[in-house]
N, C-alpha and C. Protein backbone atom coordinates (compact mmCIF):
# COMPACT_ATOMS: atom_id res chain seq x y z
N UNK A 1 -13.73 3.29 -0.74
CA UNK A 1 -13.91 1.88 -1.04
C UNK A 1 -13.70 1.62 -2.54
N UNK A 2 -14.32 2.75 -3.64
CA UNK A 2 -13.96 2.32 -4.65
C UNK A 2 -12.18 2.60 -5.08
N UNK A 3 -11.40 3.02 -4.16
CA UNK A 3 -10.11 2.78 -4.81
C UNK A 3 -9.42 1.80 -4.56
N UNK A 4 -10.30 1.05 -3.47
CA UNK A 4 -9.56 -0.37 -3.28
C UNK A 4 -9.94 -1.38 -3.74
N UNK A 5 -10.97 -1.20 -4.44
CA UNK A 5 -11.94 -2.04 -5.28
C UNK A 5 -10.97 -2.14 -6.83
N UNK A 6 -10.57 -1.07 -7.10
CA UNK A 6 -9.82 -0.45 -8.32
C UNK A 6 -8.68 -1.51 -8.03
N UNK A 7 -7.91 -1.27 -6.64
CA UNK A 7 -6.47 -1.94 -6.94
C UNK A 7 -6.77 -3.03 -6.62
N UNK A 8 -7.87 -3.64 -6.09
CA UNK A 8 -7.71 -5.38 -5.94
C UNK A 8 -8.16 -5.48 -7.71
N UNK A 9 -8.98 -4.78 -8.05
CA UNK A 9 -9.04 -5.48 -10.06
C UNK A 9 -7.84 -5.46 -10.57
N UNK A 10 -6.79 -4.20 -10.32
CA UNK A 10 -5.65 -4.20 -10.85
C UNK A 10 -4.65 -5.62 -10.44
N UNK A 11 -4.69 -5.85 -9.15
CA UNK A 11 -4.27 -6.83 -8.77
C UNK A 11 -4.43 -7.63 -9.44
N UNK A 12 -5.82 -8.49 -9.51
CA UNK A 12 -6.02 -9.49 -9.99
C UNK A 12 -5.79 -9.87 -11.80
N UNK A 13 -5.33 -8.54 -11.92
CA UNK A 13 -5.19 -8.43 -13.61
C UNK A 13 -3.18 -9.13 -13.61
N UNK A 14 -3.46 -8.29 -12.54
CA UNK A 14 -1.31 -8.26 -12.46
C UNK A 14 -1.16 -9.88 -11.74
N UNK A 15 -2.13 -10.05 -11.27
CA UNK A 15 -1.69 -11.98 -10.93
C UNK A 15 -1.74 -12.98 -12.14
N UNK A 16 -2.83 -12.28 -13.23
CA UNK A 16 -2.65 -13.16 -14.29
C UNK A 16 -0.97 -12.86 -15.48
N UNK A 17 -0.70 -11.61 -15.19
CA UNK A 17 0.50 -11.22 -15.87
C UNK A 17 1.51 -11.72 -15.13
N UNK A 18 1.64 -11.61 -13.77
CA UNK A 18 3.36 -11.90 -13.28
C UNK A 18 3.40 -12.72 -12.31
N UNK A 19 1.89 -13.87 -12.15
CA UNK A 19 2.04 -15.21 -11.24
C UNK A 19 2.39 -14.97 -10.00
N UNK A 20 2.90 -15.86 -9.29
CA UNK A 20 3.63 -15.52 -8.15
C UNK A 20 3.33 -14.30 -7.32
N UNK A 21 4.21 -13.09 -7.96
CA UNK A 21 4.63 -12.03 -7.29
C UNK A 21 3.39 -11.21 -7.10
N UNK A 22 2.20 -11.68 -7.58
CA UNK A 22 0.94 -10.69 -7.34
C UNK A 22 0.37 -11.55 -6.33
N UNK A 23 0.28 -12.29 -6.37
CA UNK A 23 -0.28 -13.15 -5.52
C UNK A 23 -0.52 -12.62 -3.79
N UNK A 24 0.92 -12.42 -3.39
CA UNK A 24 0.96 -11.81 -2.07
C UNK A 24 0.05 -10.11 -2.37
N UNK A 25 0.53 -9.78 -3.40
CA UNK A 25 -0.22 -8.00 -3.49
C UNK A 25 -1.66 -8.42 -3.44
N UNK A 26 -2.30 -8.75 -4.23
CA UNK A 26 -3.40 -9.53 -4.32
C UNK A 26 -3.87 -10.04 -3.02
N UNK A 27 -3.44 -11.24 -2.35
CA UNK A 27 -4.29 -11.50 -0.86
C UNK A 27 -4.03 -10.37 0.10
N UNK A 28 -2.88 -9.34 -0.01
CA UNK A 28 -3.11 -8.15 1.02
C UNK A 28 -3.88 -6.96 0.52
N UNK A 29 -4.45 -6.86 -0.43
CA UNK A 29 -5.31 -6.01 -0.98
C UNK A 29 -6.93 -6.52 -0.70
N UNK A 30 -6.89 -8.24 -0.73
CA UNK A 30 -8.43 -8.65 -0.34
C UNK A 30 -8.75 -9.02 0.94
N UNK A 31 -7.20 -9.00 2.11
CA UNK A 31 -7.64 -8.40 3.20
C UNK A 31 -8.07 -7.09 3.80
N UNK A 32 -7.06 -6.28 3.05
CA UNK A 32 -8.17 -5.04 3.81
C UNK A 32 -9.36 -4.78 2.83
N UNK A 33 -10.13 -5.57 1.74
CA UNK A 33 -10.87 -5.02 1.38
C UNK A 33 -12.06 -6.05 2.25
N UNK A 34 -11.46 -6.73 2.61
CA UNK A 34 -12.43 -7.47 3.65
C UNK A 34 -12.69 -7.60 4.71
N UNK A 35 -11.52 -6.57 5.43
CA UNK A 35 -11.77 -6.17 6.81
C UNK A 35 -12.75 -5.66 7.34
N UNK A 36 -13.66 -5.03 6.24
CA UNK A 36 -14.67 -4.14 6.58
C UNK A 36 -14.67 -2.88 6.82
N UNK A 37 -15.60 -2.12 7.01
CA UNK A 37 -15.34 -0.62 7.68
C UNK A 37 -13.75 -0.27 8.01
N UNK A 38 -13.51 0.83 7.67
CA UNK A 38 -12.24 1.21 8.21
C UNK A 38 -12.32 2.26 9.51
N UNK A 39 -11.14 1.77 10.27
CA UNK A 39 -10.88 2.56 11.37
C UNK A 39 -11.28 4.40 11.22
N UNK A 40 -11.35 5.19 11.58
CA UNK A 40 -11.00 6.77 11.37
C UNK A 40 -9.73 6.95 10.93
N UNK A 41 -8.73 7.89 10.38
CA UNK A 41 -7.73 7.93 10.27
C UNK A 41 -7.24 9.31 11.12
N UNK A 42 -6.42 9.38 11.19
CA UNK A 42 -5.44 10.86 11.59
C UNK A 42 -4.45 11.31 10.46
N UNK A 43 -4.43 12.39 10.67
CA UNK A 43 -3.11 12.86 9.43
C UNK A 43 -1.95 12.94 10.69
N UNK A 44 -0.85 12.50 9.66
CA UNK A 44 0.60 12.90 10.01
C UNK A 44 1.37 13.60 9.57
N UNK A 45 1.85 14.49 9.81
CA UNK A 45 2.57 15.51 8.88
C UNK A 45 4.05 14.98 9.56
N UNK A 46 5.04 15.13 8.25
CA UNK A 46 6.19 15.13 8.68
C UNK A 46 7.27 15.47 8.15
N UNK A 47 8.62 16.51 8.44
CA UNK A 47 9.04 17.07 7.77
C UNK A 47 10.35 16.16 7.21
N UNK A 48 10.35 15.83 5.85
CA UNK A 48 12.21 14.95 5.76
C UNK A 48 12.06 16.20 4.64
N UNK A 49 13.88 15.81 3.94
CA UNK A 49 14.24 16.45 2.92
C UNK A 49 13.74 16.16 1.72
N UNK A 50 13.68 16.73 1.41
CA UNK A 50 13.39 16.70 -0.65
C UNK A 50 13.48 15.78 -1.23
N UNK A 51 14.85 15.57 -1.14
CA UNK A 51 15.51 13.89 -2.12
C UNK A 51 14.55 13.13 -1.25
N UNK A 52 14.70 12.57 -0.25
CA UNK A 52 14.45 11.56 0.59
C UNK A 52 12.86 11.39 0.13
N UNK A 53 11.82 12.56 0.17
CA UNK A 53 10.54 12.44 -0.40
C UNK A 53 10.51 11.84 -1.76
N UNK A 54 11.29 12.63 -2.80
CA UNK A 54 11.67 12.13 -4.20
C UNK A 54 11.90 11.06 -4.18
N UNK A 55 12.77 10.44 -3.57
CA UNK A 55 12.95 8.85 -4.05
C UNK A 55 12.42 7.60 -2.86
N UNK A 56 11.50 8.44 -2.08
CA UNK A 56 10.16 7.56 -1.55
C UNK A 56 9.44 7.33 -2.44
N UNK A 57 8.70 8.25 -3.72
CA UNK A 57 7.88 8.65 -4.24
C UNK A 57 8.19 7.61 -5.09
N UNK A 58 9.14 7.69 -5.59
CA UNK A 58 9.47 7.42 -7.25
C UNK A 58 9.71 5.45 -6.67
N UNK A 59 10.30 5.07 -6.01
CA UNK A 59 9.95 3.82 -5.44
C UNK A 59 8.74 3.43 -4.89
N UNK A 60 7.80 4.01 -4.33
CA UNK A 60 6.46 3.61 -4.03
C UNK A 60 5.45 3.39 -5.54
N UNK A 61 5.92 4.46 -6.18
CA UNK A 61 5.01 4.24 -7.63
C UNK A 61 5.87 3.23 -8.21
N UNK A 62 7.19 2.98 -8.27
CA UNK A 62 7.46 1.81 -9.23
C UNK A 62 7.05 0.32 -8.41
N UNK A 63 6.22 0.20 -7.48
CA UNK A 63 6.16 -0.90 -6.35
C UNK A 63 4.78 -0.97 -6.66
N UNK A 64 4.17 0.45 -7.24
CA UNK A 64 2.33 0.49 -7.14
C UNK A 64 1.84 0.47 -6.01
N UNK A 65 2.50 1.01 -4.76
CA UNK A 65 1.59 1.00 -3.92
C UNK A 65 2.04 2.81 -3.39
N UNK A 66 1.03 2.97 -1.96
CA UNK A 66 0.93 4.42 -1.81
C UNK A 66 1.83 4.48 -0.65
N UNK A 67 2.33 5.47 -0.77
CA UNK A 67 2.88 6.05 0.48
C UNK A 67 3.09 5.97 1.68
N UNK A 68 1.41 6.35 1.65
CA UNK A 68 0.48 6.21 3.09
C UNK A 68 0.82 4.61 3.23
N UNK A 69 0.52 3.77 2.59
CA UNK A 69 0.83 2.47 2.85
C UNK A 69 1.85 1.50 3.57
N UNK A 70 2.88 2.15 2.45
CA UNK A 70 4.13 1.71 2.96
C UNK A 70 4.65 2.13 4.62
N UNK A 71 4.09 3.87 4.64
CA UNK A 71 4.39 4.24 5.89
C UNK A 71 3.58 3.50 6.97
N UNK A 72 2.60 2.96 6.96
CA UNK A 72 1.87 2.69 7.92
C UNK A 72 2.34 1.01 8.22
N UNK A 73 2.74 0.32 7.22
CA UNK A 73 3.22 -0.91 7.24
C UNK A 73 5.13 -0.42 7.99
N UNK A 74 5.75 0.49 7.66
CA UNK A 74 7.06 0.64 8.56
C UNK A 74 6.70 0.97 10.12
N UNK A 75 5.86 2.06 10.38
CA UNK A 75 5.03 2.39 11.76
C UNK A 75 4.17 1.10 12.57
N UNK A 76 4.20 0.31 12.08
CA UNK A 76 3.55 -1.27 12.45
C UNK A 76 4.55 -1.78 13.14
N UNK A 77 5.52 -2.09 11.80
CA UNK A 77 6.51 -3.27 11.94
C UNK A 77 7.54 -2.90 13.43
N UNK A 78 7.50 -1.83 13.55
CA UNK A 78 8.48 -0.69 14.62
C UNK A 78 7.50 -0.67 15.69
N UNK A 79 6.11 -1.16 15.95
CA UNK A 79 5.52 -0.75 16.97
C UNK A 79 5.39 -2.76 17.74
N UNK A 80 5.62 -3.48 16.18
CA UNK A 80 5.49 -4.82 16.50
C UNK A 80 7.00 -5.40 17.20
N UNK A 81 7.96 -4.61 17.25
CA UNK A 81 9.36 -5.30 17.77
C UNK A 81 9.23 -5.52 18.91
């Protein structure tokens, strides 16, 4: 809880710097911090290549968000079609 506590402050720091574009980061950061309790999780292991990890990585940190995130928002969107 406190690392989501961390990125909704960061958020709200980055809505006063770049308007707009935090805005959406910002209300999806104070929904799940308001969802409450979180589900259990499971691990996923999964094997890609090197590069492909590398420049997941290096785009998820220039975006500021995690991994885990992004993957779980692509595993959604693919379960929502």
């Amino acid at each position: 809880m406190a690392k989501k506590r961390n990125r909704l402050i960061a958020a709200a720091q980055a809505k006063q710097d770049n308007g707009k574009e935090a805005n959406s980061e910002l209300d999806r950061i104070r929904a799940q911090v308001l969802k409450g309790p979180e589900e259990p999780t499971k691990r996923l292991n999964l094997q890609i290549p090197v590069s492909l990890h590398t420049a997941f990585k290096l785009q998820a940190t220039k975006d500021g968000r995690s991994m885990s995130d992004i993957a779980m928002e692509l595993i959604q969107g693919y379960l929502n079609k």
